[in-house]
Protein backbone atom coordinates (compact mmCIF):
# COMPACT_ATOMS: atom_id res chain seq x y z
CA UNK A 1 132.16 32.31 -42.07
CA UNK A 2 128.68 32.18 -41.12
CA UNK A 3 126.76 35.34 -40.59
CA UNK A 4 124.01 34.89 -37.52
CA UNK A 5 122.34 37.64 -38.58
CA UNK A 6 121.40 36.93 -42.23
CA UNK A 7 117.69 37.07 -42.84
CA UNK A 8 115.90 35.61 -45.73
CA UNK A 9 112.91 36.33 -47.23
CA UNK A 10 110.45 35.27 -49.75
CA UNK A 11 109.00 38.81 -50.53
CA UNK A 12 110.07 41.33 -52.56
CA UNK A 13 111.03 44.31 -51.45
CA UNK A 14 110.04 47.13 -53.39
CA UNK A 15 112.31 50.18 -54.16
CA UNK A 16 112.47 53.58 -52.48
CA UNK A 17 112.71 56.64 -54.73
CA UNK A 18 115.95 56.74 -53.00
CA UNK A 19 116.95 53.11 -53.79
CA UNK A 20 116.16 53.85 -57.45
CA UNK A 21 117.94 56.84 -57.86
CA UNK A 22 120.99 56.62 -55.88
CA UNK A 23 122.27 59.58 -53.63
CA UNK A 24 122.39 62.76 -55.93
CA UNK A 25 120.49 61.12 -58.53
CA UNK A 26 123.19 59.65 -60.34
CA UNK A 27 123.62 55.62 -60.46
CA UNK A 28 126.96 54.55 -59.35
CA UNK A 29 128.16 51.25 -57.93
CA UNK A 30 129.09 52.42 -54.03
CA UNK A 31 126.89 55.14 -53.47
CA UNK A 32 123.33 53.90 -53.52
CA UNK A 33 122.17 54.10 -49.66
CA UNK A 34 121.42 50.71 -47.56
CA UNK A 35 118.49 49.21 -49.28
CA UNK A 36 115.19 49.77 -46.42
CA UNK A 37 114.20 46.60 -44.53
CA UNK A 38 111.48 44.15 -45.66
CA UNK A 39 107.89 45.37 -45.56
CA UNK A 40 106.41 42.17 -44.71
CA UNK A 41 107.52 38.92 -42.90
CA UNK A 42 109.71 36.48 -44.00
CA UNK A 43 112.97 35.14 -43.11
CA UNK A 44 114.15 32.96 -40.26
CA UNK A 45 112.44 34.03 -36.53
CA UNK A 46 115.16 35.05 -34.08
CA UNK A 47 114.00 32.19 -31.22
CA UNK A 48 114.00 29.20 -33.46
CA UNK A 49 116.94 27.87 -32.05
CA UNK A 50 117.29 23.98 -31.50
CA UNK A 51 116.98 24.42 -28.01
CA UNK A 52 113.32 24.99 -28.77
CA UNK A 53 113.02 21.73 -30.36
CA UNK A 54 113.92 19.52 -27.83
CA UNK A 55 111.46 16.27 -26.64
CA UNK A 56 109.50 17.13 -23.85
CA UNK A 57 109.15 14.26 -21.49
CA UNK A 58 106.21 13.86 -19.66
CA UNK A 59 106.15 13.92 -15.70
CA UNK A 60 106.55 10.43 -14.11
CA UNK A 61 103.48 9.21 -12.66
CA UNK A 62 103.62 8.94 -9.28
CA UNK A 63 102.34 5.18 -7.64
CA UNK A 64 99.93 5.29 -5.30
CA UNK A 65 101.70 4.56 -1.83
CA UNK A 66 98.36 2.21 -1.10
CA UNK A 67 99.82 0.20 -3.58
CA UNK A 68 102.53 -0.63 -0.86
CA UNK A 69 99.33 -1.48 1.58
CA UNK A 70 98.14 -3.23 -0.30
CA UNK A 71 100.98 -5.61 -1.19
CA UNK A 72 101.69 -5.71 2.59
CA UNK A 73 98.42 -7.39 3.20
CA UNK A 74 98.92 -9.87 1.19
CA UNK A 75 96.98 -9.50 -2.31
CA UNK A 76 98.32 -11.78 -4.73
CA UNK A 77 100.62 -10.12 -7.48
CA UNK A 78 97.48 -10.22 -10.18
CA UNK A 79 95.09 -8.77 -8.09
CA UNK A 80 98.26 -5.37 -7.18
CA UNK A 81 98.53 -5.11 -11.10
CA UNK A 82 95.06 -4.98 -11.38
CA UNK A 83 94.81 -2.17 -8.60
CA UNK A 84 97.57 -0.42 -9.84
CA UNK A 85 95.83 -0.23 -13.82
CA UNK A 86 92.34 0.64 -12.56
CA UNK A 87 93.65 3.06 -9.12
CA UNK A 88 93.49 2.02 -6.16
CA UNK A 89 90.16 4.00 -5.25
CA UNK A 90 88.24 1.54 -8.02
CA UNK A 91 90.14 -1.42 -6.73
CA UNK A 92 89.07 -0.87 -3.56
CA UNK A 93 85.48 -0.44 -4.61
CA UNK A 94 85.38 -3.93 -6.19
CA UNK A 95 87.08 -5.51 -3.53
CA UNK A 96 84.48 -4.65 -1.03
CA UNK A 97 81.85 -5.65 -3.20
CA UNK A 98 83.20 -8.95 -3.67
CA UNK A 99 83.44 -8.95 -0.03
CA UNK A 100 79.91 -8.26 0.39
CA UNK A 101 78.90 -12.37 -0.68
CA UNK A 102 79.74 -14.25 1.82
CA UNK A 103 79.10 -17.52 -0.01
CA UNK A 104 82.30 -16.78 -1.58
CA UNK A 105 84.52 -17.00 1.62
CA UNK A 106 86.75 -19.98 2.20
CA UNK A 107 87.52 -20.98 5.59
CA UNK A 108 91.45 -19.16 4.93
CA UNK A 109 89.98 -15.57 4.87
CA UNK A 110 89.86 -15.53 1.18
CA UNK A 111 87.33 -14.41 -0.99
CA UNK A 112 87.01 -16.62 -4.13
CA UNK A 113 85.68 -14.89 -7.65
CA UNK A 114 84.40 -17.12 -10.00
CA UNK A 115 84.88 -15.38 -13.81
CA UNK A 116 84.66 -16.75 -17.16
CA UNK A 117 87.76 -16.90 -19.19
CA UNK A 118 88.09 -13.60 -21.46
CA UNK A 119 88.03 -15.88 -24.60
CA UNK A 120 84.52 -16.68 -24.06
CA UNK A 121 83.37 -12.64 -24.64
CA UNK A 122 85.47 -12.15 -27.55
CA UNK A 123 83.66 -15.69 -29.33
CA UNK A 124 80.44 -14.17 -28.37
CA UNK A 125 81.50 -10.38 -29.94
CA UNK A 126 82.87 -12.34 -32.85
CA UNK A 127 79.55 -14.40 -33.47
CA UNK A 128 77.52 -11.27 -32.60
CA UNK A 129 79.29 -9.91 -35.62
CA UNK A 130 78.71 -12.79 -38.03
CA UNK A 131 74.95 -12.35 -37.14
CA UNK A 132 75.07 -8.96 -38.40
CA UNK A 133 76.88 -9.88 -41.32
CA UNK A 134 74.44 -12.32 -42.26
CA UNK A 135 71.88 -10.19 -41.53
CA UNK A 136 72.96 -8.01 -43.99
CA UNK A 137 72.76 -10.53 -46.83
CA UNK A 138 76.45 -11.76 -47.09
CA UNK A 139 77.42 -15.16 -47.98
CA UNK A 140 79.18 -17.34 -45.55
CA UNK A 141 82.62 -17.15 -48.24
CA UNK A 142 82.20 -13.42 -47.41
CA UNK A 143 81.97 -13.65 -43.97
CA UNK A 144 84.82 -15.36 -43.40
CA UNK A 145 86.64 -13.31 -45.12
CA UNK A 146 85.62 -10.69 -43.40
CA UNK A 147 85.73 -12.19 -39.90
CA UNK A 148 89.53 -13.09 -40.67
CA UNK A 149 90.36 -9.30 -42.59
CA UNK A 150 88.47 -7.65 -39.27
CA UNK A 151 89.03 -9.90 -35.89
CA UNK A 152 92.22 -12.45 -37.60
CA UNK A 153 90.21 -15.49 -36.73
CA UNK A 154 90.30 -18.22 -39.38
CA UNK A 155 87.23 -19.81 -39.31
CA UNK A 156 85.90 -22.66 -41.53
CA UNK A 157 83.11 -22.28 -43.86
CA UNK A 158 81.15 -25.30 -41.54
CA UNK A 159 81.17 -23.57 -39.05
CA UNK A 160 80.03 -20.28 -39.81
CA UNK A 161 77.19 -22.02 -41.81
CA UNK A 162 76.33 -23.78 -38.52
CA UNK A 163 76.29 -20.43 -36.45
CA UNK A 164 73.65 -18.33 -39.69
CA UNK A 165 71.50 -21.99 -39.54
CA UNK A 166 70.95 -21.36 -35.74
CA UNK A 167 70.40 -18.01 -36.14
CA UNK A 168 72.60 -17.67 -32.71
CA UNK A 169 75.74 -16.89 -34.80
């Protein structure tokens, strides 16, 4: 059987005079007194128990019940998923500055936003960073293997020779 209250400890514990002499002096098996408790730390803590172990879970995030509004206007499921990732207050900030160009408005009530595809920023921060490559003084071979270690674009030696020749890589 288990005992709950066994301590362990990784100092020594140093002898009374009474420890080392035993009562009366004399050194026999079953009369030596309780030896004294540690001087120092050691052993297991009394509130370790697993109950202080367990996961914490964080607090669900509450939605914002203008998300609701705003779904009961009529915004197109992009545009909600949008809202809901940036809050509603920023949402709501963009929307009424894209609201604010009229040359935008069709004749349904809607506001169209012209935007370039995503894909055309990350080509332009992946030849920003072949320019500074090659401004550095690598060689196109290193470059690309760069380019493919860093952003995982394959890229042909042509054409990052033709982006260091226009000096626009």
């Amino acid at each position: 059987m288990c005992q709950v209250n066994e301590k362990r400890s990784s100092s020594l514990q140093t002898a009374t005079p009474l420890d080392s002499q035993g009562v009366g002096g004399n050194r026999v098996g079953g009369r030596h007194a309780p030896p004294a408790p540690p001087t120092m730390g050691g052993g297991y803590l009394d509130n370790c128990t697993t109950s202080n172990f367990t996961k914490k879970i964080a607090p669900e995030k509450k939605r914002d019940p203008r998300l609701l509004e705003l779904q009961q206007v009529g915004l197109q499921p992009v545009w909600l998923e949008i809202a809901e990732q940036v809050g509603v207050d920023v949402f709501l900030n963009i929307w009424r500055i894209l609201d604010a160009r009229p040359a935008h408005f069709t004749d349904e009530g809607r506001v169209l936003v012209p935007i370039r595809r995503y894909q055309i920023f990350l080509r332009y921060q992946r030849n920003r960073y072949i320019d500074t490559l090659q401004s550095s003084g690598l060689t196109p071979r290193e470059i690309r293997e760069l380019v493919y270690k860093q952003v995982g674009e394959k890229m042909s030696l042509r054409q990052i020779e033709r982006l260091c020749s226009k000096g626009k890589a």
